[in-house]
PDB file of N, CA and C in Angstrom:
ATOM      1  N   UNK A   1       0.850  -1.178   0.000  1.00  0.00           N
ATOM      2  CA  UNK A   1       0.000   0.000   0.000  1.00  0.00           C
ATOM      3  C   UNK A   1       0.895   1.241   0.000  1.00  0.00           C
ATOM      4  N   UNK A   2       0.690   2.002  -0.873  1.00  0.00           N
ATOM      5  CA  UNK A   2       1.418   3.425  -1.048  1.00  0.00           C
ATOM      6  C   UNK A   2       1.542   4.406  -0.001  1.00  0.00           C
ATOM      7  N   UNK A   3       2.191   4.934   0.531  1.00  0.00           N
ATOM      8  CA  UNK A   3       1.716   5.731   2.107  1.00  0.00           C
ATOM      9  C   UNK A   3       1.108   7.119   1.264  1.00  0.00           C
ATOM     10  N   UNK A   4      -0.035   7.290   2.017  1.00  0.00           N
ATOM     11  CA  UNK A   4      -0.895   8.407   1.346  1.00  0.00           C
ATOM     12  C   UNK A   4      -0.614   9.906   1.914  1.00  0.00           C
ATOM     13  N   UNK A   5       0.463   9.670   2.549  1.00  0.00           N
ATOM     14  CA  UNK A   5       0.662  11.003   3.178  1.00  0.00           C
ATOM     15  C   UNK A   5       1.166  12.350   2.269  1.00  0.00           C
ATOM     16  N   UNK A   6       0.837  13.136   1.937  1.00  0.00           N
ATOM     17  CA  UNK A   6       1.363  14.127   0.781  1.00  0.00           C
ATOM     18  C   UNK A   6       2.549  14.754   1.430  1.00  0.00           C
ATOM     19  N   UNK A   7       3.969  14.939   1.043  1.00  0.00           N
ATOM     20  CA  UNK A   7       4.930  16.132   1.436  1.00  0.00           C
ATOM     21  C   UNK A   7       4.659  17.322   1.253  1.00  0.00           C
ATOM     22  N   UNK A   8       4.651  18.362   1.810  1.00  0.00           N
ATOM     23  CA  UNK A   8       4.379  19.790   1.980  1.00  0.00           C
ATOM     24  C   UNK A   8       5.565  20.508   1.511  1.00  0.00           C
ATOM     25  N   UNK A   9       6.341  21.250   0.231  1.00  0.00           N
ATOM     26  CA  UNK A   9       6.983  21.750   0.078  1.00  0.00           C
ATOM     27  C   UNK A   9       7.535  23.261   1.621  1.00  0.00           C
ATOM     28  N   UNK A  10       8.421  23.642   1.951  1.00  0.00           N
ATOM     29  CA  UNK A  10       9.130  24.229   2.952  1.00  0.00           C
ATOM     30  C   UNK A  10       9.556  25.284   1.985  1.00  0.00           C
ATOM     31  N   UNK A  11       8.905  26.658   2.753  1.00  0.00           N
ATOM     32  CA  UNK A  11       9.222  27.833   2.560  1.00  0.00           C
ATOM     33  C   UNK A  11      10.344  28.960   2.932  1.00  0.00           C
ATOM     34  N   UNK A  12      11.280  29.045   2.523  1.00  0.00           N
ATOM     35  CA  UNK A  12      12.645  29.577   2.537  1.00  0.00           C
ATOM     36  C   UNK A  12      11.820  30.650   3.235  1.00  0.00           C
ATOM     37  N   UNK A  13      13.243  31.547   4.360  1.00  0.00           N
ATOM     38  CA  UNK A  13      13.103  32.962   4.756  1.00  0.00           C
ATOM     39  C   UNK A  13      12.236  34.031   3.765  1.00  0.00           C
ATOM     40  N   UNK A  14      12.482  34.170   2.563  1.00  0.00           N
ATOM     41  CA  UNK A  14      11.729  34.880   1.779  1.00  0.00           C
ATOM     42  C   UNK A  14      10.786  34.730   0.938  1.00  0.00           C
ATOM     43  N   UNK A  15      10.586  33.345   0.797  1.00  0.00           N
ATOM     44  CA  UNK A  15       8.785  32.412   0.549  1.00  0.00           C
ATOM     45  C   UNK A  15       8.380  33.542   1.891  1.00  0.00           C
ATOM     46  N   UNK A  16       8.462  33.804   3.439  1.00  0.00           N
ATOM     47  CA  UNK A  16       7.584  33.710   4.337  1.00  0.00           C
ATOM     48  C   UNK A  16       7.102  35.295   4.436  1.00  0.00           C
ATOM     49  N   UNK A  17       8.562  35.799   4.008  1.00  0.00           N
ATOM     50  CA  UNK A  17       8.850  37.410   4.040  1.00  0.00           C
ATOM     51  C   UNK A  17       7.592  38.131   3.163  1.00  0.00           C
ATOM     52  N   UNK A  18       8.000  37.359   1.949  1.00  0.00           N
ATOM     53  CA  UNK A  18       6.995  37.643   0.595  1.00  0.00           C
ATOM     54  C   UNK A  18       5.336  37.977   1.278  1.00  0.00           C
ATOM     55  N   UNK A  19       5.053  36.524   1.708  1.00  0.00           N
ATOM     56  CA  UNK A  19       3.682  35.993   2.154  1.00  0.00           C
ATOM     57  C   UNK A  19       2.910  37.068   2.402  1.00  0.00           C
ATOM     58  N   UNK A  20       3.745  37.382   4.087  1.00  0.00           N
ATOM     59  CA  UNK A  20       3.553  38.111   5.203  1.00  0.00           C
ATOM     60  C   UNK A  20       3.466  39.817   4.924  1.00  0.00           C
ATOM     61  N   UNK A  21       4.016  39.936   3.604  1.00  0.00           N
ATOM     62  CA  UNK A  21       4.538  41.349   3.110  1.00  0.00           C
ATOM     63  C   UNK A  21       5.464  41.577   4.499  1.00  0.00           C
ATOM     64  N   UNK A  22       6.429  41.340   4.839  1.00  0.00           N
ATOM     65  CA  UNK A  22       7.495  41.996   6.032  1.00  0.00           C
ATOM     66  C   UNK A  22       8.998  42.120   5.493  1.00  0.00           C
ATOM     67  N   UNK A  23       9.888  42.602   5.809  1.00  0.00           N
ATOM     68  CA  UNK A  23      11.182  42.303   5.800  1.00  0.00           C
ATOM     69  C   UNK A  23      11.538  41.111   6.107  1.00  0.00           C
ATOM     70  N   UNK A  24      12.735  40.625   5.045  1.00  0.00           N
ATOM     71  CA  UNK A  24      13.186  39.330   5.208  1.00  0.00           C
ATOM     72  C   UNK A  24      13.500  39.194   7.081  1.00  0.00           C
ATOM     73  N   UNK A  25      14.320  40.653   7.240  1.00  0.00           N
ATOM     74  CA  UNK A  25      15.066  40.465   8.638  1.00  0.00           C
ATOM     75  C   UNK A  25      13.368  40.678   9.842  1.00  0.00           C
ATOM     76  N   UNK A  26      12.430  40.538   9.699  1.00  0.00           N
ATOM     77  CA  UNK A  26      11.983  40.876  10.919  1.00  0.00           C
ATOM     78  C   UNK A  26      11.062  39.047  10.865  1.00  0.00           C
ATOM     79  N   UNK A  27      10.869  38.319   9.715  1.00  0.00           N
ATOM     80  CA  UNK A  27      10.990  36.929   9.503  1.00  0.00           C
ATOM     81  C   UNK A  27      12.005  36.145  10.584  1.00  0.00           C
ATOM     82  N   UNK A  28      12.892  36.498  10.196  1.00  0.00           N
ATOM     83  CA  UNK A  28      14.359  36.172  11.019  1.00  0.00           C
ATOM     84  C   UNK A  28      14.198  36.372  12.838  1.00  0.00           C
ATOM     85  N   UNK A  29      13.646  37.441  12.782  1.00  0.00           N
ATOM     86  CA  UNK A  29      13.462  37.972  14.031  1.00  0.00           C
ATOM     87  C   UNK A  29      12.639  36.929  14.925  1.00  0.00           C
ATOM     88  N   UNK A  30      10.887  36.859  14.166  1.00  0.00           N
ATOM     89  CA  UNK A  30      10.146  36.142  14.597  1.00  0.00           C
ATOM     90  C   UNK A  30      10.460  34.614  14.839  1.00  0.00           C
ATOM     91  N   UNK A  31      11.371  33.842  14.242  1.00  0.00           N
ATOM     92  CA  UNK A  31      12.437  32.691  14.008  1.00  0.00           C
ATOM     93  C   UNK A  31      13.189  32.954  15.360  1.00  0.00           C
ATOM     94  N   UNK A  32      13.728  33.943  15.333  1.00  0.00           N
ATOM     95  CA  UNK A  32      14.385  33.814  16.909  1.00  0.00           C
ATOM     96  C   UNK A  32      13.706  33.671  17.796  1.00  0.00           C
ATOM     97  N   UNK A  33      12.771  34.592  18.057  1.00  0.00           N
ATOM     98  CA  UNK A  33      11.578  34.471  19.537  1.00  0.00           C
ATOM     99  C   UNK A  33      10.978  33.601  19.376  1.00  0.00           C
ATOM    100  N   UNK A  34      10.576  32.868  18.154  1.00  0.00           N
ATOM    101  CA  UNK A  34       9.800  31.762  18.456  1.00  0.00           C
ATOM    102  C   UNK A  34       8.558  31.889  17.721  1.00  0.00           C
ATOM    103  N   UNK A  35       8.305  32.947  17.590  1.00  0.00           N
ATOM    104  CA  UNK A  35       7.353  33.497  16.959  1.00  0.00           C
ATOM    105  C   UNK A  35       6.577  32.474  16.230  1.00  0.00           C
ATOM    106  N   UNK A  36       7.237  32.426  15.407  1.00  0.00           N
ATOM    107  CA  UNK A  36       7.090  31.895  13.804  1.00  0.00           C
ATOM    108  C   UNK A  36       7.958  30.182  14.440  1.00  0.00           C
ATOM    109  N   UNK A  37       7.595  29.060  13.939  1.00  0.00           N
ATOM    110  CA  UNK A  37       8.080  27.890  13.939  1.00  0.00           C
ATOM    111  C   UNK A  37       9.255  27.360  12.764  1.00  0.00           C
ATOM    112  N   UNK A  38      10.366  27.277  13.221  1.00  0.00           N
ATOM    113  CA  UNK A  38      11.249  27.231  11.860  1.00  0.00           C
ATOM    114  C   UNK A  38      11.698  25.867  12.167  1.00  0.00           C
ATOM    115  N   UNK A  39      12.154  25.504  11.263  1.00  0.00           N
ATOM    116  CA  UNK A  39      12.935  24.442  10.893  1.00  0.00           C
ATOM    117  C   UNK A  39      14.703  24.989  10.516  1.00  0.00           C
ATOM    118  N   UNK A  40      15.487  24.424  11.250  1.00  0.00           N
ATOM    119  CA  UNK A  40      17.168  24.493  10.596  1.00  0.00           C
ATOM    120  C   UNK A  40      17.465  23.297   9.893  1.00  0.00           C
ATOM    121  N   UNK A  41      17.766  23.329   8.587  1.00  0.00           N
ATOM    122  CA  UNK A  41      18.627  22.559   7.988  1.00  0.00           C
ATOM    123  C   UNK A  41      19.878  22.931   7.492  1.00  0.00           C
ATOM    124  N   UNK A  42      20.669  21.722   7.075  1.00  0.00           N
ATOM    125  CA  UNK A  42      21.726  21.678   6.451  1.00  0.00           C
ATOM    126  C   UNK A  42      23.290  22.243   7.550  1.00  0.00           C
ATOM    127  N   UNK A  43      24.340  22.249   6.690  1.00  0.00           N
ATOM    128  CA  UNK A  43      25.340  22.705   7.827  1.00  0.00           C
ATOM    129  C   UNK A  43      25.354  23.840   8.133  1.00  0.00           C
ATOM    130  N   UNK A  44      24.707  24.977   7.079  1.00  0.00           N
ATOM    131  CA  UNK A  44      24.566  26.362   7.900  1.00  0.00           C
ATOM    132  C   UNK A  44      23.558  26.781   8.703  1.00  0.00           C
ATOM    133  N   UNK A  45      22.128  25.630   8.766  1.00  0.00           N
ATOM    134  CA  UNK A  45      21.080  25.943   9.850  1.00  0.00           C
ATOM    135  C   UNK A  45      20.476  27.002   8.454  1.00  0.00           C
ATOM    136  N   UNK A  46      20.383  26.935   7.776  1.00  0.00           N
ATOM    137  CA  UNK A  46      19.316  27.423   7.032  1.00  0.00           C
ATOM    138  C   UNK A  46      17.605  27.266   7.652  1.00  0.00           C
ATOM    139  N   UNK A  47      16.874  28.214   7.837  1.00  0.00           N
ATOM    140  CA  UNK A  47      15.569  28.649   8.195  1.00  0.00           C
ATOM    141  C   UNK A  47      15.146  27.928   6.864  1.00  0.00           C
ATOM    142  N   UNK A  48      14.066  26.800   7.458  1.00  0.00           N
ATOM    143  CA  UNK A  48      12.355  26.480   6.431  1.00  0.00           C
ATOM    144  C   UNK A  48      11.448  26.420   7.312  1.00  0.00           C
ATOM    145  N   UNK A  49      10.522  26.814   6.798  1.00  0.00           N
ATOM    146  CA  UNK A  49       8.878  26.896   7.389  1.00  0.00           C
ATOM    147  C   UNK A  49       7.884  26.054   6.787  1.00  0.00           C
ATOM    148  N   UNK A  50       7.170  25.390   7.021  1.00  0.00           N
ATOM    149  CA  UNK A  50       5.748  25.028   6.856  1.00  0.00           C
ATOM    150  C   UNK A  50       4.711  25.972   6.690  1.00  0.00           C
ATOM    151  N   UNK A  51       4.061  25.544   5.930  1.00  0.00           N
ATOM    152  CA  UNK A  51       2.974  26.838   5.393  1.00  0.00           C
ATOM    153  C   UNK A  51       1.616  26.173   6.334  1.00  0.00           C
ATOM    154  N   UNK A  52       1.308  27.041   7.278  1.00  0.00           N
ATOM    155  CA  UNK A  52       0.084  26.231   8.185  1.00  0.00           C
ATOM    156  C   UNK A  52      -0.894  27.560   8.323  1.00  0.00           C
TER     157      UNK A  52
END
């Protein structure tokens, strides 16, 4: 049986910036406090988001 679960493409710092109409840096900001739920990948900790 196929797993039916769909993957959700992950929205870079400026996918969220765009969205939100904000500055990339106040994205960043909300990423720090918590605000906003990020994801770090890779070796530099690159910011992705989920679109919820």
């Amino acid at each position: 049986m196929a797993n039916s679960r769909r993957i959700e493409p992950m929205l870079t710092t400026s996918d969220v910036a765009r969205l939100l109409n904000v500055h990339i840096n106040t994205v960043r900001r909300w990423s720090n406090q918590g605000t906003l739920k990020t994801y770090r990948i890779g070796a530099r900790g690159d910011r992705r988001f989920r679109r919820e």
